[in-house]
N, C-alpha and C. Protein backbone atom coordinates (compact mmCIF):
# COMPACT_ATOMS: atom_id res chain seq x y z
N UNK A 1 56.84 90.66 103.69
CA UNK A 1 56.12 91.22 102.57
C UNK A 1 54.81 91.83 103.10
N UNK A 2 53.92 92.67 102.98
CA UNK A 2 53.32 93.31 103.04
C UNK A 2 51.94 93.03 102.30
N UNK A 3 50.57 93.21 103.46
CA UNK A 3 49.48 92.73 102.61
C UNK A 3 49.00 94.14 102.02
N UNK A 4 49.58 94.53 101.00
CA UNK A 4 49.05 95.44 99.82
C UNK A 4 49.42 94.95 98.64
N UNK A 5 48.95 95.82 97.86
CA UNK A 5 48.86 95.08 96.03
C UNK A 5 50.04 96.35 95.77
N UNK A 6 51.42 96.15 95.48
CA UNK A 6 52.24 96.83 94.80
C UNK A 6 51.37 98.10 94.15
N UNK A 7 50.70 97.40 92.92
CA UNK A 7 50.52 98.04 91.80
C UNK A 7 48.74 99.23 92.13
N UNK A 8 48.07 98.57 92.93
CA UNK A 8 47.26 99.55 93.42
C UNK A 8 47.07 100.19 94.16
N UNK A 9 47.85 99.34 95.55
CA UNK A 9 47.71 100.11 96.82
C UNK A 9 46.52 99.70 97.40
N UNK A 10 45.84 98.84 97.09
CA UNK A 10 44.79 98.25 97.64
C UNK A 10 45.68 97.36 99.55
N UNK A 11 44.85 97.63 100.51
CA UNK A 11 45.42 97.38 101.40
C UNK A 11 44.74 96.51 102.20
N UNK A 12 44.76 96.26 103.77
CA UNK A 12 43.62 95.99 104.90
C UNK A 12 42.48 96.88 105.04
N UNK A 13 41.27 96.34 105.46
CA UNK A 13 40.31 97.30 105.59
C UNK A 13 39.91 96.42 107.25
N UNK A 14 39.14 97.21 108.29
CA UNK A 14 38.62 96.40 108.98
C UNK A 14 36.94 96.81 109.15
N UNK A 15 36.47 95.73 109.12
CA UNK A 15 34.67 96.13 109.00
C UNK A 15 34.56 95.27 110.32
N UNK A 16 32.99 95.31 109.90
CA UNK A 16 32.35 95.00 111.12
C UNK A 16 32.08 96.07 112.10
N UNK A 17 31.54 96.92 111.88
CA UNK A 17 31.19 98.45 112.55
C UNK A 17 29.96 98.41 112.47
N UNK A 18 29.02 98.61 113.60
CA UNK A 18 27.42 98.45 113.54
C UNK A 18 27.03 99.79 114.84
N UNK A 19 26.13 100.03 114.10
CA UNK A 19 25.08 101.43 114.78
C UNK A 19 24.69 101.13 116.40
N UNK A 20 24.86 102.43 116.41
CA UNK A 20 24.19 102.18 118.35
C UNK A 20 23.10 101.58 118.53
N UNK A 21 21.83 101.38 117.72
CA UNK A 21 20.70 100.98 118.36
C UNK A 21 20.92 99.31 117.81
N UNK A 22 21.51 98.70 117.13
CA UNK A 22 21.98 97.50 116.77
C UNK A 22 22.92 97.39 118.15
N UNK A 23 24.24 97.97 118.62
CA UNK A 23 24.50 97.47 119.78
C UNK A 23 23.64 97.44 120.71
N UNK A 24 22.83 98.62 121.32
CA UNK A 24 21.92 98.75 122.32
C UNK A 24 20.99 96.99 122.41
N UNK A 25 20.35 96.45 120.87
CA UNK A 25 20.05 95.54 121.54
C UNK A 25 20.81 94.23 121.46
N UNK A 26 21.79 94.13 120.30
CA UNK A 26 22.46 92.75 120.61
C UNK A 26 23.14 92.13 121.81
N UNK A 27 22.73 91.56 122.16
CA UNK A 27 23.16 90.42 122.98
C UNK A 27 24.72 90.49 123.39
N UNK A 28 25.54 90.04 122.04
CA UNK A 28 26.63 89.10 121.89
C UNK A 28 27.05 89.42 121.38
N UNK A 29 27.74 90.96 121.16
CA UNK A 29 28.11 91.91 119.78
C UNK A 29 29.66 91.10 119.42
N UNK A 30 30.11 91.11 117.76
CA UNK A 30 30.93 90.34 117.79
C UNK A 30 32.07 92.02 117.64
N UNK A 31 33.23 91.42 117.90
CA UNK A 31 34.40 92.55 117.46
C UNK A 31 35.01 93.03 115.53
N UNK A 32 35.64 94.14 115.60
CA UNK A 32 35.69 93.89 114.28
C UNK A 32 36.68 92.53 113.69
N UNK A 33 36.66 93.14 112.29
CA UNK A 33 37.20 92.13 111.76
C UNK A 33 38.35 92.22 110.83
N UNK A 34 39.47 92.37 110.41
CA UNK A 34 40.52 92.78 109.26
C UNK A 34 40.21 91.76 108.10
N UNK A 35 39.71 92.31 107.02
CA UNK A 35 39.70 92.36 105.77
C UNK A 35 40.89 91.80 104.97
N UNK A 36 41.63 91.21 104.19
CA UNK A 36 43.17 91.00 103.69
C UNK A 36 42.64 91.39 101.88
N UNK A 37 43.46 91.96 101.03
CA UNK A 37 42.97 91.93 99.83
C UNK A 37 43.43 90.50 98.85
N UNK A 38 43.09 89.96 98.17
CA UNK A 38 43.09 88.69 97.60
C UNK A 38 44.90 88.52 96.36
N UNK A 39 45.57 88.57 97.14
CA UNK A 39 47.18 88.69 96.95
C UNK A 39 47.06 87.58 96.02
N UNK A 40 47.78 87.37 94.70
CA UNK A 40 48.31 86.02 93.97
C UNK A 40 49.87 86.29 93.26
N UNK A 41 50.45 85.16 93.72
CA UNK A 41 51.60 85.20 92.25
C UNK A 41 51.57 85.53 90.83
N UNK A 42 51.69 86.55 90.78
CA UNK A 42 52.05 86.98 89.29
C UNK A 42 53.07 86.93 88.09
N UNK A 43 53.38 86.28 87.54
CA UNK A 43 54.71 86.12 86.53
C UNK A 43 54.73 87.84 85.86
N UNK A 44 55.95 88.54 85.71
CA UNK A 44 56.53 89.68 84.97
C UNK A 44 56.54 89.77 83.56
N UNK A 45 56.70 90.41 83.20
CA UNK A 45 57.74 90.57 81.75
C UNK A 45 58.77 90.07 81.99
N UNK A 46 59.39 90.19 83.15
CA UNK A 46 60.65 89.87 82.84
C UNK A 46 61.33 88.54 83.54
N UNK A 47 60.07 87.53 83.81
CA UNK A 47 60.08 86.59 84.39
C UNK A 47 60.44 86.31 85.52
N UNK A 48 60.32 87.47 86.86
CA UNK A 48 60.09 87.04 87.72
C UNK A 48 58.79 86.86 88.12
N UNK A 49 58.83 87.19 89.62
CA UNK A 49 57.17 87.29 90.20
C UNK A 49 56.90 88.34 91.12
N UNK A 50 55.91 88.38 91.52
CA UNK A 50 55.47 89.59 92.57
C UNK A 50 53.65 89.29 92.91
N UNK A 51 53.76 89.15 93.74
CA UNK A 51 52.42 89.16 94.88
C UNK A 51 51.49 90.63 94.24
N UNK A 52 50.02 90.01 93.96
CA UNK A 52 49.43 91.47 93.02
C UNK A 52 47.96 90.96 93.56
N UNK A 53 47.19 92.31 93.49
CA UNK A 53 45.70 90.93 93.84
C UNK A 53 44.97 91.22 92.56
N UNK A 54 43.84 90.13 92.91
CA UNK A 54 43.75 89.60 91.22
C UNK A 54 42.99 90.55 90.44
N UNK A 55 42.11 91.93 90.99
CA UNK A 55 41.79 92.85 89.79
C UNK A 55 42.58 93.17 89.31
N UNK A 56 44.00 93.66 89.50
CA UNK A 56 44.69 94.21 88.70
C UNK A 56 45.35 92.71 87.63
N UNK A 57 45.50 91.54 88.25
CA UNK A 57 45.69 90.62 87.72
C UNK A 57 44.57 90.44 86.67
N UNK A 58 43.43 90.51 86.76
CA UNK A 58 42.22 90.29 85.43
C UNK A 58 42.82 91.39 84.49
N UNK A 59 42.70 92.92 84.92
CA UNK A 59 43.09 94.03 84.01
C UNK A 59 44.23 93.75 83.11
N UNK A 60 45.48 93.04 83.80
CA UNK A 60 46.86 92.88 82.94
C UNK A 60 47.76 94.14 83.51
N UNK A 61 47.66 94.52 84.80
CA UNK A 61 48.58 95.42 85.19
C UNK A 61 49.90 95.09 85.42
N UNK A 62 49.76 93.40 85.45
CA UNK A 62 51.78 93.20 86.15
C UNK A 62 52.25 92.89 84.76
N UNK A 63 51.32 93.03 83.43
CA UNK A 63 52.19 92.60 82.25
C UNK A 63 52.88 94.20 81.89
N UNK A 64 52.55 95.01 82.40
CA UNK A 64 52.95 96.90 82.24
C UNK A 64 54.47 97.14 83.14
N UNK A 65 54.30 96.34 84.28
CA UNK A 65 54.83 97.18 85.29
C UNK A 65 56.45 96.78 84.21
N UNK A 66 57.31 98.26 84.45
CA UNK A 66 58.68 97.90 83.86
C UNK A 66 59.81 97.61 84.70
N UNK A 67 60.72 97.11 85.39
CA UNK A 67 61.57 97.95 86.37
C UNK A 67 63.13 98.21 85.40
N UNK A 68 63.38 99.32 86.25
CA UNK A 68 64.63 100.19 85.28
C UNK A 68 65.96 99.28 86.10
């Protein structure tokens, strides 16, 4: 399964990116970092489930989704 949100497309991000004169003097620069978006079980309409992360879960997007 895949860390994206079906219904938004919300995905990985990786941060932790800092300016040259911040590297120039740190010490001990750390590497980046991957981000995951906040995935939960969602119950359907039609009583299954599906992995969604939770803004669209606050909004009520997996009570929409239909499948044909």
């Amino acid at each position: 399964m895949a860390k994206s949100c079906p219904t938004c497309g919300k995905g990985t991000i990786i941060v932790g990116h800092y300016s040259n004169r911040v590297r120039a003097t740190k010490f001990n620069p750390t590497g980046n970092k991957r981000k995951y978006p906040n995935l939960q079980w969602a119950p359907l309409a039609d009583g299954s489930r599906l992995k969604i992360c939770t803004k669209c879960m606050k909004v009520g997007k997996h009570l929409e989704i239909k499948f044909v």
